[in-house]
Structure formats: structure tokens, C-alpha cells
Protein backbone atom coordinates (compact mmCIF):
# COMPACT_ATOMS: atom_id res chain seq x y z
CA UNK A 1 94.76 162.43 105.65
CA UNK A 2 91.64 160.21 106.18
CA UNK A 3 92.17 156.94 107.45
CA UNK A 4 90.53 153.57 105.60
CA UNK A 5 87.28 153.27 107.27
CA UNK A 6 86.14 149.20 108.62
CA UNK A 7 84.80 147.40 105.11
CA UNK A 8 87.84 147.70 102.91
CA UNK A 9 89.78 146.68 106.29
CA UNK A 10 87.56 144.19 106.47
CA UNK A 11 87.84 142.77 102.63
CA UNK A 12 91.84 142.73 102.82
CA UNK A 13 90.96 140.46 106.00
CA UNK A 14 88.75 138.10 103.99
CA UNK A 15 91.59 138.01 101.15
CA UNK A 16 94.22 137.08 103.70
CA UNK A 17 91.95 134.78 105.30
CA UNK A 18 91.59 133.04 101.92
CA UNK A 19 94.92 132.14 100.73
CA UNK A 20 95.83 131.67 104.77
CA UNK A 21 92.82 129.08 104.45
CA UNK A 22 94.32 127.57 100.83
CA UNK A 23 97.80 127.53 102.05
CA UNK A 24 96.79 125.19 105.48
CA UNK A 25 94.72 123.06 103.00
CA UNK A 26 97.71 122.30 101.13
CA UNK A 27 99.70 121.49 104.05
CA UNK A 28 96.87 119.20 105.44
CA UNK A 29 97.47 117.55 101.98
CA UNK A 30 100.63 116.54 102.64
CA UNK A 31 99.83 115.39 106.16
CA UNK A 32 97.62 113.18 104.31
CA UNK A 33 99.72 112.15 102.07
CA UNK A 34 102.33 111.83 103.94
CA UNK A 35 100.87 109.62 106.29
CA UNK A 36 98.87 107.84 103.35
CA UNK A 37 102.29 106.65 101.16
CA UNK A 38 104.21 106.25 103.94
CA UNK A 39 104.63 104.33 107.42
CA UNK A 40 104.90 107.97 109.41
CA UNK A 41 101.87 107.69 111.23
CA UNK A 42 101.52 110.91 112.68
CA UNK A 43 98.93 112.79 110.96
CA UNK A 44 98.90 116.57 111.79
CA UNK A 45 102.76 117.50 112.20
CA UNK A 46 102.77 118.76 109.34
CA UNK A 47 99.88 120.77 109.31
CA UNK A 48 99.99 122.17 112.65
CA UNK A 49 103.75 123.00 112.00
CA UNK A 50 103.02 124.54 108.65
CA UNK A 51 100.12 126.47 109.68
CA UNK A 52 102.05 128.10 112.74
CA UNK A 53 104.82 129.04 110.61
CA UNK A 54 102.50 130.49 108.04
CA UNK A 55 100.58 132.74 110.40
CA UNK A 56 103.61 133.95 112.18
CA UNK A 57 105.23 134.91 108.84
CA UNK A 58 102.27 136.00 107.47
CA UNK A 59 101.10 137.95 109.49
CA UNK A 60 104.80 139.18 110.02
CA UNK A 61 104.61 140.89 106.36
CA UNK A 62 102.76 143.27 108.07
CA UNK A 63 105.74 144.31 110.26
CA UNK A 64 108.14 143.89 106.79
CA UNK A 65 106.11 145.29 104.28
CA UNK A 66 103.32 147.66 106.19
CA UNK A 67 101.08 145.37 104.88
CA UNK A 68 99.82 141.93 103.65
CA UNK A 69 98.53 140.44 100.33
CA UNK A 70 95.08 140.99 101.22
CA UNK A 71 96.00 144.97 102.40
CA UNK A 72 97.95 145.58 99.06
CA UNK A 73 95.43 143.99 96.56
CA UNK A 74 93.07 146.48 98.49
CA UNK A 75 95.44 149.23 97.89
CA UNK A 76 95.82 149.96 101.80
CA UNK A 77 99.27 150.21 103.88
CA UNK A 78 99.98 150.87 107.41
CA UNK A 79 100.91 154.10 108.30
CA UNK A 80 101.79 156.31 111.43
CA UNK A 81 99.08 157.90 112.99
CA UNK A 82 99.72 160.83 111.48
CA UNK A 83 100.01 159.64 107.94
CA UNK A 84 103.68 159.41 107.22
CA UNK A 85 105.10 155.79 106.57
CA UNK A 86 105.04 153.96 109.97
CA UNK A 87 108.18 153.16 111.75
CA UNK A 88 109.78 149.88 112.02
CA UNK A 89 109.35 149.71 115.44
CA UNK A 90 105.40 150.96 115.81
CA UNK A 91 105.07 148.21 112.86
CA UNK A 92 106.92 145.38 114.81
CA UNK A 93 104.38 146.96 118.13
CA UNK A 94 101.60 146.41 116.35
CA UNK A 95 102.50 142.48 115.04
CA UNK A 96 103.09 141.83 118.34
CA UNK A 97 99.60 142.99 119.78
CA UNK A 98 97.52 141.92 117.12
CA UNK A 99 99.18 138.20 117.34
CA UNK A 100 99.81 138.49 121.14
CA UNK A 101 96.78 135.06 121.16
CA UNK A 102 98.73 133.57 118.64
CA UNK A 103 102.19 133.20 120.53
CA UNK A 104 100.25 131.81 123.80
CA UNK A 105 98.26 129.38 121.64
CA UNK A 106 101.04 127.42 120.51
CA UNK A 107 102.21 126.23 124.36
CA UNK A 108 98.48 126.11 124.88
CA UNK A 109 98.71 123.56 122.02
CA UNK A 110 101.48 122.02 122.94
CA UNK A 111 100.36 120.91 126.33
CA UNK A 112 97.01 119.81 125.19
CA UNK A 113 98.96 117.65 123.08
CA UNK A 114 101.17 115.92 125.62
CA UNK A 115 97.75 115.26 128.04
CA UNK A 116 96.14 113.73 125.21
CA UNK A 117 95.02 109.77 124.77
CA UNK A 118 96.49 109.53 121.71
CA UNK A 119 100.24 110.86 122.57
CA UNK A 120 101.87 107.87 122.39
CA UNK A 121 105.08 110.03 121.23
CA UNK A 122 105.82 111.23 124.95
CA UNK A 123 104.08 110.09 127.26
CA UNK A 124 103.89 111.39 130.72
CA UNK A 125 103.80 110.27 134.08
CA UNK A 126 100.07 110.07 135.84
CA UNK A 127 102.03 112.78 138.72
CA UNK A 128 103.18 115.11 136.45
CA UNK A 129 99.83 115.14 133.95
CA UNK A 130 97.70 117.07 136.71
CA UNK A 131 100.11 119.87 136.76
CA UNK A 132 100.43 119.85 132.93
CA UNK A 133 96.60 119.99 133.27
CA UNK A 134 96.41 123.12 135.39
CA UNK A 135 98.88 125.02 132.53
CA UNK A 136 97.12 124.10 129.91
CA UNK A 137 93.79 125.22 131.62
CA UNK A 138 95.43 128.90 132.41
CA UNK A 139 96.79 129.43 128.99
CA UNK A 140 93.45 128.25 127.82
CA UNK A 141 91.87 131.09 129.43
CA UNK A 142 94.95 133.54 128.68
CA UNK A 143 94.42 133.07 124.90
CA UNK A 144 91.21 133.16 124.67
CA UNK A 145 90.41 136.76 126.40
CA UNK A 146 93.70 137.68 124.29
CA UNK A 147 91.63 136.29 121.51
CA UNK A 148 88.32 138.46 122.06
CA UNK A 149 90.47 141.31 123.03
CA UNK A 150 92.02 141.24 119.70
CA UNK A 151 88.91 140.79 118.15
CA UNK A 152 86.79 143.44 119.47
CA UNK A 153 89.92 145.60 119.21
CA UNK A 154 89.34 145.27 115.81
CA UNK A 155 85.61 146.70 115.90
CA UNK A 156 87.51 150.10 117.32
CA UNK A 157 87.87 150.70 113.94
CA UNK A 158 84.26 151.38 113.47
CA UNK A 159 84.11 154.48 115.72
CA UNK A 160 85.43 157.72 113.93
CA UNK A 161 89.17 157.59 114.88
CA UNK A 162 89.23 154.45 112.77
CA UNK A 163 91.48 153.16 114.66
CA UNK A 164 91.91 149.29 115.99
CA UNK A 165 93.48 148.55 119.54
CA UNK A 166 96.30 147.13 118.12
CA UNK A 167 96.58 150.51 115.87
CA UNK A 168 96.11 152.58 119.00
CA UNK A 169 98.78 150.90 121.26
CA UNK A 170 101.01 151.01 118.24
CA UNK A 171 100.54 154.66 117.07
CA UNK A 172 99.52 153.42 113.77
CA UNK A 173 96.83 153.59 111.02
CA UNK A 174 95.11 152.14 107.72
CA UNK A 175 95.21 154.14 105.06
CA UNK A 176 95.41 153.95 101.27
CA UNK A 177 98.64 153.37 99.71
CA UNK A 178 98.54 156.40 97.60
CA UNK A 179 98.41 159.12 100.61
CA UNK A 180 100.76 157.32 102.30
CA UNK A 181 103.20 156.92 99.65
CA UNK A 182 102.29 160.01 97.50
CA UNK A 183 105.56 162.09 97.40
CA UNK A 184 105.20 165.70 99.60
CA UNK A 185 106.70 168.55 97.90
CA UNK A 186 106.99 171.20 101.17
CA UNK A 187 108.03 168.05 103.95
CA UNK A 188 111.84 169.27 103.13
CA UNK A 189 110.75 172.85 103.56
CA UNK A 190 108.64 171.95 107.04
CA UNK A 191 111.24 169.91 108.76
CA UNK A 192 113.93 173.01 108.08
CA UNK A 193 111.18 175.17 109.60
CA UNK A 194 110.62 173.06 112.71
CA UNK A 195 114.18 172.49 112.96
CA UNK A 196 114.57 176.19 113.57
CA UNK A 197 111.63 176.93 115.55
């Protein structure tokens, strides 16, 4: 079976990244408005909160669905390395690598928050900032070498394998829906075969 090669990868990535970008516009709305029409006051709860939520279960359809929007309007899915459907568990691998900056980003957040000037929410004490300080520093640098890992990882897919890292560490693959998917007429007879062997 041949495996999607980088482009139409790379234009279900650009379809994603568009309604990811439309859907944290709309939540930034709110904020706005929110904080506009009423006496909240803290701009950027909303959109933080709703944009972490969104990429975690967005970007967990992949691990639901072998796939997102952008993959399926490109008529690509997931598959095992091999072609078959990919297991639940090689799916769920391969979320986890590919968003592996995401999940330290949001402490990294988090604690960039609390140290800043404008945190009038919790403060903390002058003796405890400087060790907040040093955290946020190393999962600074933790998510962003995550982050270029996972992005030249995703160049792999250039070489003939067409695999990404995340695909290799998972045992996975792109390929079109159709191969994937297509019904196999001798897979019954095979498995018997190799069940005997």
C-alpha cells in the first residue's frame, strides 16, 4: 500500500490549522465580550481555556477517529504501518507524541502567569517567585525542543518511508482512506493460513 506522501499531509494541516485558528477567534470574542458587557475583568480566561481544550480535543480526534477534519476532507486516515486500520493503542501513542509540547506548555503557562505584573488574582510571595522562576525557565526550554522535535519530526515524512517521528514511534502511517478502508476479500483466507503455519 503506498503511504500519503508530505503535501496532501501538509494541506489537511493547513485545513485544521484554519478552523483551529476560527474556533480561538471566536473564543477571543467572547473574552472580549465578556469582559466588554460585563465587570469580569479578566480578559484571556476564556480564550486561553478554550483554546487548550480545543487543541487537546482536537487533536484527540485523531486518536478517536484516525483522523481530523482537515485529514478526512483530504480523504487521508491513519493507519498501521502496514496498512490495516491502526490500533487504538498505536493511535492513542501517536496523540501523545505528536502533542507531548502541548501538555508541558500549559504548566509552562501557568507559571508564567502567576510571575507576571499583572496577576493580581494570586499573588505570590517575593521568596517563593524565584523558585517559580527557575520552573518556568526549565519547562520553557522542555517545550520548546519538544516543540522543534515535533516539528522536524514532521519533515521525516519527506524521506521515502513517509513516515513522521510521531508515526515511527507509534507504528503508524498516512494513507488514503480508500486503501485503508477498502474491504480485502482473501484477509479471512490469510489469517486461517497463518494461523496454521
Amino acid at each position: 500500500m503506498e503511504r500519503t506522501p508530505f503535501l496532501p499531509r501538509l494541506a489537511a494541516f493547513l485545513i485544521d490549522l484554519g478552523i483551529f485558528a476560527a474556533a480561538v477567534h471566536l473564543f477571543t470574542l467572547v473574552d472580549v465580550l465578556l469582559n466588554v458587557w460585563t465587570n469580569v475583568n479578566n480578559f484571556g480566561v476564556v480564550s486561553l481555556l478554550g483554546g487548550s481544550l480545543l487543541l487537546i480535543g482536537y487533536g484527540a480526534l485523531e486518536a478517536l477517529m484516525a483522523g481530523t477534519p482537515g485529514k478526512r476532507a483530504c480523504g487521508l486516515i491513519i493507519g498501521g504501518a502496514d496498512g490495516r486500520p491502526a490500533r487504538r493503542k498505536d493511535l492513542v501513542k501517536r496523540w501523545a507524541v505528536k502533542h507531548s509540547a502541548v501538555f508541558f506548555c500549559a504548566p509552562t503557562l501557568a507559571l508564567w502567569t502567576l510571575l507576571s505584573p499583572h496577576n493580581v488574582h494570586f499573588p505570590i510571595p517575593d521568596f517563593v517567585a524565584l523558585g517559580v522562576r527557575v520552573f518556568a525557565v526549565v519547562d520553557t526550554v522542555l517545550t520548546s525542543v519538544l516543540l522543534l522535535m515535533v516539528i522536524g519530526g514532521c519533515f521525516l515524512a519527506l524521506r521515502p518511508g513517509r513516515q513522521t517521528l510521531h508515526d515511527a514511534i507509534a507504528g503508524t502511517a498516512v494513507f488514503s482512506r480508500a486503501q485503508v478502508l477498502a474491504p480485502t476479500a482473501f484477509e479471512p483466507v490469510m489469517s486461517k493460513a497463518d494461523e496454521r503455519a
